[in-house]
Protein backbone atom coordinates (compact mmCIF):
# COMPACT_ATOMS: atom_id res chain seq x y z
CA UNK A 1 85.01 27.75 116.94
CA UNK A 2 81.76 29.65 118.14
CA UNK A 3 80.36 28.69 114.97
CA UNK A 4 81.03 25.24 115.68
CA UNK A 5 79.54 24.80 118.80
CA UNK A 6 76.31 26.84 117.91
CA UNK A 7 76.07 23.83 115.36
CA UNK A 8 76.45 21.38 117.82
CA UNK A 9 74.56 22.12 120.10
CA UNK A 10 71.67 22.85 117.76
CA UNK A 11 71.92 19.34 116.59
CA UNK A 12 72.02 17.68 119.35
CA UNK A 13 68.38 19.90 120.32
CA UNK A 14 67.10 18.69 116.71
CA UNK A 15 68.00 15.39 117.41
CA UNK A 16 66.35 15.01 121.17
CA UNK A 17 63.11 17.01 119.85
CA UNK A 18 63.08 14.81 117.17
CA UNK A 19 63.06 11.82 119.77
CA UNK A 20 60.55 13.96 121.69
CA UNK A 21 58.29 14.24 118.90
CA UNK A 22 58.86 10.12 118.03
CA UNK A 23 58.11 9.48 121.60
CA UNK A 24 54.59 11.00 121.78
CA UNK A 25 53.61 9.48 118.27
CA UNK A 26 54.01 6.22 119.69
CA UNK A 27 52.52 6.49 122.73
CA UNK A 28 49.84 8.38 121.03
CA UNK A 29 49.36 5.10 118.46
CA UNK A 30 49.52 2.81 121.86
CA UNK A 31 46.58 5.17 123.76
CA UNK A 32 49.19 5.91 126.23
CA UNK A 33 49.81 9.57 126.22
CA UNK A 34 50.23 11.52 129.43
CA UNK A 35 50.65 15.22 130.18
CA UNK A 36 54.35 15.20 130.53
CA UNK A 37 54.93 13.46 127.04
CA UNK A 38 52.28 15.89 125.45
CA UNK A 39 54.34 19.15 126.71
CA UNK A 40 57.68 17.12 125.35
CA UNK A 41 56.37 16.90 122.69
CA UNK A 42 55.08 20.38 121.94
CA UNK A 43 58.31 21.84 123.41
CA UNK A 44 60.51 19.06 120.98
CA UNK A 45 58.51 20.30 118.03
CA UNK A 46 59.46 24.17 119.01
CA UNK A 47 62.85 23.33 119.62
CA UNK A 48 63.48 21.53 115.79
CA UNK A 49 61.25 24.43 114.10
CA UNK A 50 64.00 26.96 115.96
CA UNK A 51 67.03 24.92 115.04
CA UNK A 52 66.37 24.86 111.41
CA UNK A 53 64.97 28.25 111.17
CA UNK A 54 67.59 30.19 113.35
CA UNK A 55 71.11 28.26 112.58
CA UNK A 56 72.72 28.17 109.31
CA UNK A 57 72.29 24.68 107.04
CA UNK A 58 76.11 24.39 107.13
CA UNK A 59 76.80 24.78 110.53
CA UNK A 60 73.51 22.45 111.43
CA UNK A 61 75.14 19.85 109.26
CA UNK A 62 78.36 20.08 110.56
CA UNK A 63 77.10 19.92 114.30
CA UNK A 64 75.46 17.25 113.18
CA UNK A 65 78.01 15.18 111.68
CA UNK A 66 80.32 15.88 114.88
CA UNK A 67 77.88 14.49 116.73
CA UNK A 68 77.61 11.55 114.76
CA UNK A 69 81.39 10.67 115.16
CA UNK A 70 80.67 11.12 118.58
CA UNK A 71 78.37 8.65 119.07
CA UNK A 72 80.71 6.26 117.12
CA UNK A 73 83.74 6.90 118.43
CA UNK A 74 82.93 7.95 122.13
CA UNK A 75 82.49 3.71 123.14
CA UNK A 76 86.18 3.07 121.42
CA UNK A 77 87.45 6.00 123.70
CA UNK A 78 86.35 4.12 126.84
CA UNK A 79 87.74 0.87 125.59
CA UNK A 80 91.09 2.50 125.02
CA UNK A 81 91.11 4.42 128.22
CA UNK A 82 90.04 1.30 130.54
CA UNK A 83 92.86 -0.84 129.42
CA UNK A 84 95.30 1.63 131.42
CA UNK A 85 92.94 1.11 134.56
CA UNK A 86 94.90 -0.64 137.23
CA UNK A 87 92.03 -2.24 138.81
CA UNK A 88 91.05 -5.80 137.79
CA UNK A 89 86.97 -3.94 137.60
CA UNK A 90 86.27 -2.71 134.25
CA UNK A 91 83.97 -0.33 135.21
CA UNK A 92 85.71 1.10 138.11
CA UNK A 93 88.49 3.49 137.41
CA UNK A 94 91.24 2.63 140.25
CA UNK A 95 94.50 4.60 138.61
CA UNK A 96 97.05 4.31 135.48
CA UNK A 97 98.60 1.57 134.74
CA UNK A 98 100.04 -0.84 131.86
CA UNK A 99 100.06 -3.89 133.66
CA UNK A 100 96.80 -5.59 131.66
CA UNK A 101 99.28 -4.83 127.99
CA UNK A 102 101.51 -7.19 129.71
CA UNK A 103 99.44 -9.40 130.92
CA UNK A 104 97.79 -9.95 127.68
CA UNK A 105 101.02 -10.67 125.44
CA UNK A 106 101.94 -13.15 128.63
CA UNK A 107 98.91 -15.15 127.52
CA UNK A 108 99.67 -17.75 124.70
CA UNK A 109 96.49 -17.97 123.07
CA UNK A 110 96.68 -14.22 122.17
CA UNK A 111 100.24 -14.57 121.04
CA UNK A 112 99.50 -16.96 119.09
CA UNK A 113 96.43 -15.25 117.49
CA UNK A 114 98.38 -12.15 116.56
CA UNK A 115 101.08 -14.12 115.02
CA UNK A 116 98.85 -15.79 112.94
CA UNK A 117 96.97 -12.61 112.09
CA UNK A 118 100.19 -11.40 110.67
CA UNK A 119 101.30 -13.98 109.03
CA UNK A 120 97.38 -14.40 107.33
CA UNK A 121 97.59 -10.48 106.95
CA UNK A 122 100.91 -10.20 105.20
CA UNK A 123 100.75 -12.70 102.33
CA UNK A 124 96.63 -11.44 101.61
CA UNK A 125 98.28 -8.22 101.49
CA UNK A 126 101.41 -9.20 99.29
CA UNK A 127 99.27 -11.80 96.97
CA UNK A 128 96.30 -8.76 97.07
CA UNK A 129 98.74 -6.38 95.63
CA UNK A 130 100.52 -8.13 93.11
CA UNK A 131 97.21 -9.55 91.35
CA UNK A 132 95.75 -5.76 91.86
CA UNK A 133 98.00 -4.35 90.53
CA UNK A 134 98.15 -6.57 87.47
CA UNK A 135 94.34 -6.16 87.15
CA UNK A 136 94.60 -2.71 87.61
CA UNK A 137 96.77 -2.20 84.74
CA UNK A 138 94.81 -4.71 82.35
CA UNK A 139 91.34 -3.63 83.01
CA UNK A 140 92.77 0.06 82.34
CA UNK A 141 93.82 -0.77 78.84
CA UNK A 142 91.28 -2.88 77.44
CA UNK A 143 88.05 -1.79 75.14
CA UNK A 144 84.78 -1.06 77.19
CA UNK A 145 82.68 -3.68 76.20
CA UNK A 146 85.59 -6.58 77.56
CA UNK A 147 85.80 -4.10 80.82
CA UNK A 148 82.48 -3.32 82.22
CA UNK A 149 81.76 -7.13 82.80
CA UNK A 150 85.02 -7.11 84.62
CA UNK A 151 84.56 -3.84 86.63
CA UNK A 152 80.78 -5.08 87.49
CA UNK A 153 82.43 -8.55 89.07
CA UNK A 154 85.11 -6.02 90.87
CA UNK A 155 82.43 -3.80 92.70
CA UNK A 156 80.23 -6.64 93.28
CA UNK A 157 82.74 -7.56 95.48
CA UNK A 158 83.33 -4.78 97.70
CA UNK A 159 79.44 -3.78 97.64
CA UNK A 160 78.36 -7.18 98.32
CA UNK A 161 77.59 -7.68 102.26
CA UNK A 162 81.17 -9.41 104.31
CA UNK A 163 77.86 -12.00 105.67
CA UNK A 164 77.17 -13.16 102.35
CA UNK A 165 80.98 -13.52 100.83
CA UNK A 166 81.50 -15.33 103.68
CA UNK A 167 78.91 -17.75 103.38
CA UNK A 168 79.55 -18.15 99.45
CA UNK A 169 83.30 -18.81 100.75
CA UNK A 170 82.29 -21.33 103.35
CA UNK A 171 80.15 -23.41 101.10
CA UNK A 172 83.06 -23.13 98.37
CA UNK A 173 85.55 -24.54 100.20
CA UNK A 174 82.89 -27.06 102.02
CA UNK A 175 82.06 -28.37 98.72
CA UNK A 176 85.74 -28.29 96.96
CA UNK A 177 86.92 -30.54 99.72
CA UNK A 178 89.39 -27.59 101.77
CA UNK A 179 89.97 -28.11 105.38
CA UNK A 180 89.34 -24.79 107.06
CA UNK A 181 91.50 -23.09 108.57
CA UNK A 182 94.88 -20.51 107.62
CA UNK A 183 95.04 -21.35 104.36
CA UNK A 184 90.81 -20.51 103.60
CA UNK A 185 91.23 -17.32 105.61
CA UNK A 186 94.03 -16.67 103.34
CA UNK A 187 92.02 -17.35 100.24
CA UNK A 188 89.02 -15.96 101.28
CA UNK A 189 90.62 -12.48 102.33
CA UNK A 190 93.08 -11.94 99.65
CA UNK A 191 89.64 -12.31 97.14
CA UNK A 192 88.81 -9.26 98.73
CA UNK A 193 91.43 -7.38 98.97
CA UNK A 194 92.84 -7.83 95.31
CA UNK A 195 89.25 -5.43 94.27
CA UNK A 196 90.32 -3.16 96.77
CA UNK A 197 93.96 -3.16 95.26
CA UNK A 198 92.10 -2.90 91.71
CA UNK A 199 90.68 0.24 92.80
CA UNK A 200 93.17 2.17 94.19
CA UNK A 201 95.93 1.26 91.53
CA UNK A 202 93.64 1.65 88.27
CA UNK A 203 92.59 4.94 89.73
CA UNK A 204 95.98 6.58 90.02
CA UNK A 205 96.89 5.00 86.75
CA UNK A 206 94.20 6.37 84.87
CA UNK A 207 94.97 9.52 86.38
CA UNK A 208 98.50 9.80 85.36
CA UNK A 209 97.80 9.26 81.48
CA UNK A 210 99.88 7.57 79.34
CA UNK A 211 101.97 10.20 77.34
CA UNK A 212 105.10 9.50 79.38
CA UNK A 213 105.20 6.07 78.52
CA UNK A 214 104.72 6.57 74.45
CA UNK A 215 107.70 9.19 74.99
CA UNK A 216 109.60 5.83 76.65
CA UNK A 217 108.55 3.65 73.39
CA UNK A 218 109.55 6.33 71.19
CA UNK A 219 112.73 6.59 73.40
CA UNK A 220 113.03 2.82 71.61
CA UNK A 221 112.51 1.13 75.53
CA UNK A 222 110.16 -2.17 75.31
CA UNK A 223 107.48 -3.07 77.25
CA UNK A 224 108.92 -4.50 81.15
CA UNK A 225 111.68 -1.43 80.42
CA UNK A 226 108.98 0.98 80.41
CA UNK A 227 107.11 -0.37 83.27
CA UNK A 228 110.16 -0.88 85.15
CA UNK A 229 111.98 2.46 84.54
CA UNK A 230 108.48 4.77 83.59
CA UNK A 231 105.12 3.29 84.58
CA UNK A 232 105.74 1.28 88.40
CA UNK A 233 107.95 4.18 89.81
CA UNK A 234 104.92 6.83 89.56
CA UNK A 235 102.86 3.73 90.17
CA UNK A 236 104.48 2.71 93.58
CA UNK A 237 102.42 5.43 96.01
CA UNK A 238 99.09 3.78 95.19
CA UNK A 239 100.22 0.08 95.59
CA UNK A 240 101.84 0.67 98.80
CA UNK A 241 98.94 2.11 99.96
CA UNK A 242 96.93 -0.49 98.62
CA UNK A 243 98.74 -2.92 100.39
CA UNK A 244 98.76 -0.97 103.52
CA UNK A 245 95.10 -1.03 103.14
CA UNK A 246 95.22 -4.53 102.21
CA UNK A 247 96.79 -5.68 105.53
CA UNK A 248 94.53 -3.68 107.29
CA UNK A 249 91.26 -5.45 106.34
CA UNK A 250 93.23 -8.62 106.45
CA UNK A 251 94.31 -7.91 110.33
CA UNK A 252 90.87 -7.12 111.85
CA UNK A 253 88.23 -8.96 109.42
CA UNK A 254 86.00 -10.78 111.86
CA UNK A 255 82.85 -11.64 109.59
CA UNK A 256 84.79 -13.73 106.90
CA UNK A 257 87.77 -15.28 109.49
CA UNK A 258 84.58 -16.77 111.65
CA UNK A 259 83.28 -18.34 108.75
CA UNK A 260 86.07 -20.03 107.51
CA UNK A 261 88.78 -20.19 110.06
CA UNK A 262 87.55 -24.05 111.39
CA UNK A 263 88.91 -24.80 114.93
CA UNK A 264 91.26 -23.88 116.62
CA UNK A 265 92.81 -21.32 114.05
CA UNK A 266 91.42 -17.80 115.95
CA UNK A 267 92.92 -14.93 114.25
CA UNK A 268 93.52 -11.82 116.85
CA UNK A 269 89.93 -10.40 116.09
CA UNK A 270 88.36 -13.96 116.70
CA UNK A 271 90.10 -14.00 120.06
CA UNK A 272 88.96 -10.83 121.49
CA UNK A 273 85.12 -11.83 119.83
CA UNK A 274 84.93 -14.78 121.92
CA UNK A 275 86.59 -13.50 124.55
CA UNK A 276 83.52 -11.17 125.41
CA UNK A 277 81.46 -13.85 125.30
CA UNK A 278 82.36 -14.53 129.38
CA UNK A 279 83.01 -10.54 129.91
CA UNK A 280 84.53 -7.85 129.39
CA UNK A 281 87.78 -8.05 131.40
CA UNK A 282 91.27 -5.93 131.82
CA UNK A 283 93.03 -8.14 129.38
CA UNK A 284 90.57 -7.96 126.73
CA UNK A 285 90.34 -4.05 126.99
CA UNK A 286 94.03 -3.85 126.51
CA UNK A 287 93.75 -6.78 123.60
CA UNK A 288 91.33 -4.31 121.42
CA UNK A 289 93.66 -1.46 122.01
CA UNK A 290 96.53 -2.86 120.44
CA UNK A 291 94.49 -4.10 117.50
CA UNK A 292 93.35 -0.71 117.32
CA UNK A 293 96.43 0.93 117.07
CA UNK A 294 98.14 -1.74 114.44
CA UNK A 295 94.79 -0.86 112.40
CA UNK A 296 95.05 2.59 112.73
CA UNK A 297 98.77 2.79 111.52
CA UNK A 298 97.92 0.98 108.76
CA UNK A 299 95.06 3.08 107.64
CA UNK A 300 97.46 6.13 108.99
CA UNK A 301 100.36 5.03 106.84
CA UNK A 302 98.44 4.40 103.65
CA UNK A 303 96.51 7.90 103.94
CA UNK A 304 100.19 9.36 104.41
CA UNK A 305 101.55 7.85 101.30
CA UNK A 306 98.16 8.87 98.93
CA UNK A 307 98.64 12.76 100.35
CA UNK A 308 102.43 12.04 99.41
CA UNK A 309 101.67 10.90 96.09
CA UNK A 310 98.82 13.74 95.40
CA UNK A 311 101.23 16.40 96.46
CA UNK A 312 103.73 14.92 93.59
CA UNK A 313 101.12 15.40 91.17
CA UNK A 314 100.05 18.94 92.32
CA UNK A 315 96.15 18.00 92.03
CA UNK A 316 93.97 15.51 94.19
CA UNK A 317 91.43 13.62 92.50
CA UNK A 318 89.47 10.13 93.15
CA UNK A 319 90.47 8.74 96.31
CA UNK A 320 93.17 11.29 96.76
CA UNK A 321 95.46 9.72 94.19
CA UNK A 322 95.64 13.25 91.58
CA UNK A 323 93.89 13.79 88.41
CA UNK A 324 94.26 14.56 85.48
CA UNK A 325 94.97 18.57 84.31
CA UNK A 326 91.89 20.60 83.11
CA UNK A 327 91.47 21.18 79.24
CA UNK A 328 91.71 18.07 78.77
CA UNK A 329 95.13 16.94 79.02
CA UNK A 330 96.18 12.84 78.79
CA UNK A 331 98.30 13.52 81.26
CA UNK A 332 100.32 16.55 83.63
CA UNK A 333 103.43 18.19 82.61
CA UNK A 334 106.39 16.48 82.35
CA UNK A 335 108.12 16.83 85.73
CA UNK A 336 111.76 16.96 86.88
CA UNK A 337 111.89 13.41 87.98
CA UNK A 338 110.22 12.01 85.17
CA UNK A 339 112.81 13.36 82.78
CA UNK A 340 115.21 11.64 85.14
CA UNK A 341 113.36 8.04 84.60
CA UNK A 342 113.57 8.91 80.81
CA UNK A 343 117.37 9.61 80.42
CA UNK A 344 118.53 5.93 80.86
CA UNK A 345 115.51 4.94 78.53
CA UNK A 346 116.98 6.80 75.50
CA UNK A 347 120.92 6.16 76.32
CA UNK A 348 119.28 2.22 75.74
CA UNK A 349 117.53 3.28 72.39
């Protein structure tokens, strides 16, 4: 814990020396240096030449990174803990209360906004999965030279700024003659969220190998047997949490909903965006904590089903979805309740 803090602390001194130092060059490249920015600087210098010299790489890195999620995360905090503040005053803290939750689900425009956040984030999630998961296991089959155009289109698509799918999606649907509104949101988000799917499915299926299921065809099952008996019930962790993660994006994408939601369609995001634009008020505080906490169950619950799943397979890999045994193995030692799948598979044969 001592440790810890030592880190800290140093890099929060390496990061205001730094500033220190940043400070005087630009006044110095102005011609507007005085005496006090001189001796910050000098002392700023000292202090960054002590922090690296004297504290440990790991625990400056750590410190570092803590302070980091500080920074991030310390502006949510507030948000969260002003939305129990009884007074109608944002910024002054006048006691506990819950009043401004009800308050906002009384209002019908937000009601309506989260319902048809759902509703958007539930079928994107559902028609994500099921084309993810059928990519997933295609693209993990095929040759090399028929995947890698395939896999290039998939991480083009998650690499590829939210601004810029959104403006390819606008002028799509613009040009193909769509009305915007629940249906392009739809479209537009479950594009995104089937190469999310993609990922997380093809990676645990690689990573499970593909010796249980030749033991099913030699078993004499088919094909859907196989997958329905073998290949789906390992399967199921990652496309659960694929569509967990898949509702997720769905409920609190902003970028792409504003750019093809039309008018008078605001998803729950949406609402609290323009919302701001007159102030930051009780209501809205309270609004953004309940999206927060829907979006952090989802991301909660899908983490909670990958450690499931890794713990199953005894290893963690890519993503947290278990890999493959060393020397070389196709895939890990047959388990208890994998001999269970097979035993109806070779009554059928």
């Amino acid at each position: 814990m001592l440790r810890r803090l030592v880190g800290l602390v140093a890099a929060l001194a390496l990061v205001a020396g730094g500033l220190a130092v940043m400070v005087f060059l630009l006044g110095l490249a102005r011609g507007d240096v005085g005496v006090g920015g001189a001796i910050g600087a000098v002392v700023g210098a000292a202090v960054v030449v002590a922090a690296l010299r004297f504290v440990p790489a790991p625990a400056l890195l750590g410190g570092y990174a803590a302070l980091v999620y500080v920074l991030l995360f310390f502006p949510i905090l507030v948000v969260v803990v002003y939305a129990f503040n009884k007074g109608r005053q944002v910024e002054i803290w006048e006691g506990f209360s819950t009043k401004w939750f009800g308050e906002a689900l009384a209002d019908e425009t937000i009601t309506s906004s989260i319902g048809r956040s759902l509703r958007i984030a539930f079928a994107s999630a559902a028609v994500a999965t099921v084309f993810g998961t059928a990519a997933a296991l295609a693209l993990a089959r095929v040759r090399p030279r028929v995947r890698v155009p395939f896999d290039t289109l998939l991480f083009l698509t998650l690499v590829v700024p939210e601004l810029v799918i959104a403006i390819a999606a606008l002028i799509f649907f613009v040009n193909a003659g769509f009305e915007l509104g629940v249906v392009t949101m739809f479209l537009a988000h479950t594009l995104f969220n089937a190469s999310l799917v993609t990922l997380v499915v093809r990676a645990r299926f690689v990573s499970m190998g593909g010796t249980l299921e030749e033991a099913s065809a030699d078993l004499g099952a088919g094909p859907l047997a196989t997958f329905r008996q073998v290949t789906l019930p390992r399967l199921f962790p990652a496309v659960l949490a694929g569509a967990l993660l898949a509702f997720t994006f769905s409920f609190d994408d902003v970028i792409i909903s504003n750019f093809t939601s039309g008018a008078g369609n605001q998803t729950w995001p949406l609402r609290v965006l323009n919302a701001l634009k007159f102030g930051i008020k009780p209501d809205v505080n309270a609004t953004a904590t309940m999206m927060l906490g829907v979006t952090l169950l989802g991301f909660a619950l899908a983490g909670l089903v990958l450690r499931v799943s890794a713990r199953r397979q005894g290893a963690v890999g890519p993503l947290g979805l278990g890999r493959p045994p060393a020397g070389g193995g196709d895939a890990p030692a047959l388990e208890p309740s994998s001999e269970r799948v097979l035993e109806p598979v070779g009554g059928r044969g």
